[in-house]
Protein backbone atom coordinates (compact mmCIF):
# COMPACT_ATOMS: atom_id res chain seq x y z
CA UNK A 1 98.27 115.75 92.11
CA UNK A 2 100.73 112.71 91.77
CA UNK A 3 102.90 113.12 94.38
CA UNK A 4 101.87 114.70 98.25
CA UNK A 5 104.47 117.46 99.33
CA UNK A 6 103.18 116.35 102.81
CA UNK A 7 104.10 112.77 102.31
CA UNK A 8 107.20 113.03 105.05
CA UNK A 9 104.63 113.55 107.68
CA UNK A 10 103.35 110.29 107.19
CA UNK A 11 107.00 108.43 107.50
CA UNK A 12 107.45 109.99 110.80
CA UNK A 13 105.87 107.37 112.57
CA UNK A 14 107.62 104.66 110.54
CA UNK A 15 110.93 106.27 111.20
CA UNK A 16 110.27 106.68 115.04
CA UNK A 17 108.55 102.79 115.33
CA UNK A 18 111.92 101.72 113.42
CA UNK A 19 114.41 103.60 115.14
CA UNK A 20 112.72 101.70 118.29
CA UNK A 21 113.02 98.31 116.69
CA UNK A 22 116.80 99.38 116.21
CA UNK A 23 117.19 100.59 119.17
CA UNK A 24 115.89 97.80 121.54
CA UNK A 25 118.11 95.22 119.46
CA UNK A 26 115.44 93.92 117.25
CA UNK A 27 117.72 94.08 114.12
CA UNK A 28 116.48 91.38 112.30
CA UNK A 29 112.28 92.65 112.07
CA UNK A 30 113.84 96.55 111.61
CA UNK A 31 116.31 95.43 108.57
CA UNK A 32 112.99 93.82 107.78
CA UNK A 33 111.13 96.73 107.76
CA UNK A 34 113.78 98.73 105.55
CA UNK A 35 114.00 96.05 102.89
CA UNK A 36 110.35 96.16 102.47
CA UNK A 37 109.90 100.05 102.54
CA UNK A 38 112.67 100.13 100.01
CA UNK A 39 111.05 97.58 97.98
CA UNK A 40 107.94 99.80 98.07
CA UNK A 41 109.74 102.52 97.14
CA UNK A 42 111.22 101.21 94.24
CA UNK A 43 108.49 99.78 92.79
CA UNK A 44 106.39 103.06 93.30
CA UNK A 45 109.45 105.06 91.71
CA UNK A 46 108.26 102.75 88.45
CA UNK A 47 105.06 104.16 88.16
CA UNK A 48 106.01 107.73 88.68
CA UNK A 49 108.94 107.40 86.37
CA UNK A 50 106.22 107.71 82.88
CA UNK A 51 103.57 109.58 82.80
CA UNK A 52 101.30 107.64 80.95
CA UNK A 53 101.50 105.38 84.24
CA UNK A 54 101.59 107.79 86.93
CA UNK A 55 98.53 109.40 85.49
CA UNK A 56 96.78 106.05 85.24
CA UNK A 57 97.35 105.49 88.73
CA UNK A 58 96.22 108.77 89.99
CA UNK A 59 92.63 108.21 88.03
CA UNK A 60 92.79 104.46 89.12
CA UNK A 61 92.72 105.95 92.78
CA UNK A 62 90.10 109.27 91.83
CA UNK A 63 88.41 107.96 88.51
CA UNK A 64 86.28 111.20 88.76
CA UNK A 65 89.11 113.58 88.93
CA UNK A 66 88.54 115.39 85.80
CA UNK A 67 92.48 116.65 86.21
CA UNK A 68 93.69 113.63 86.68
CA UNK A 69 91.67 112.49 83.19
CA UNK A 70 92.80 115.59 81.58
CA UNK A 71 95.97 115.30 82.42
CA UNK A 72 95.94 111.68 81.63
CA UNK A 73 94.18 111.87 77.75
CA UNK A 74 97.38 114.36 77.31
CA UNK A 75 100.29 112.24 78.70
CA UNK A 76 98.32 109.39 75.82
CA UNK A 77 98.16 112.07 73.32
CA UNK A 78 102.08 112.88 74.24
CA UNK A 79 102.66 109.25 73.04
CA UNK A 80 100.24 109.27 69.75
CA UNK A 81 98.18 106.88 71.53
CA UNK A 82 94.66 106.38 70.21
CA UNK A 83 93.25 106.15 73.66
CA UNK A 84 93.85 109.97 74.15
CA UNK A 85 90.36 111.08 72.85
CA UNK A 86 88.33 108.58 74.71
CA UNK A 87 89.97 109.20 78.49
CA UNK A 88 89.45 112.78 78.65
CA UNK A 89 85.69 112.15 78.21
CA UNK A 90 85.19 109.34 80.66
């Protein structure tokens, strides 16, 4: 539920609109463009790197995914936190 196995299909546009910016000599805007996909990347690499975080972003994007709560009260109850018992009845 965290992560889409068909997230590549998405970058294939990106990859093909950069590989044109590279390829007509616009290095500048495409090293641009890499900087701030990598910055994006890191920064979402964060999140999915706890699970207390990932699963708070997954029910801050579906708050009425009960699997995403479920799974969310049990990454809190992983950590002893006293939030556990209230998220997995919101």
């Amino acid at each position: 539920m965290v992560v889409d196995h068909r997230a590549y299909l998405g970058s294939l546009g990106v990859a093909f609109a950069l590989g044109l910016l590279l390829h007509r000599g616009s290095l500048r805007l495409g090293a641009l463009v890499v900087v701030v996909l990598a910055g994006r990347s890191v920064a979402f690499q964060r999140v999915l790197s706890d699970p207390v975080r990932a699963w708070e972003h997954a029910v801050a994007r579906a708050p009425d995914a009960p699997d995403a709560l479920s799974a969310l009260a049990e990454a809190y109850s992983e950590r002893g936190d006293p939030r556990a018992e209230g998220s997995s009845s919101s």
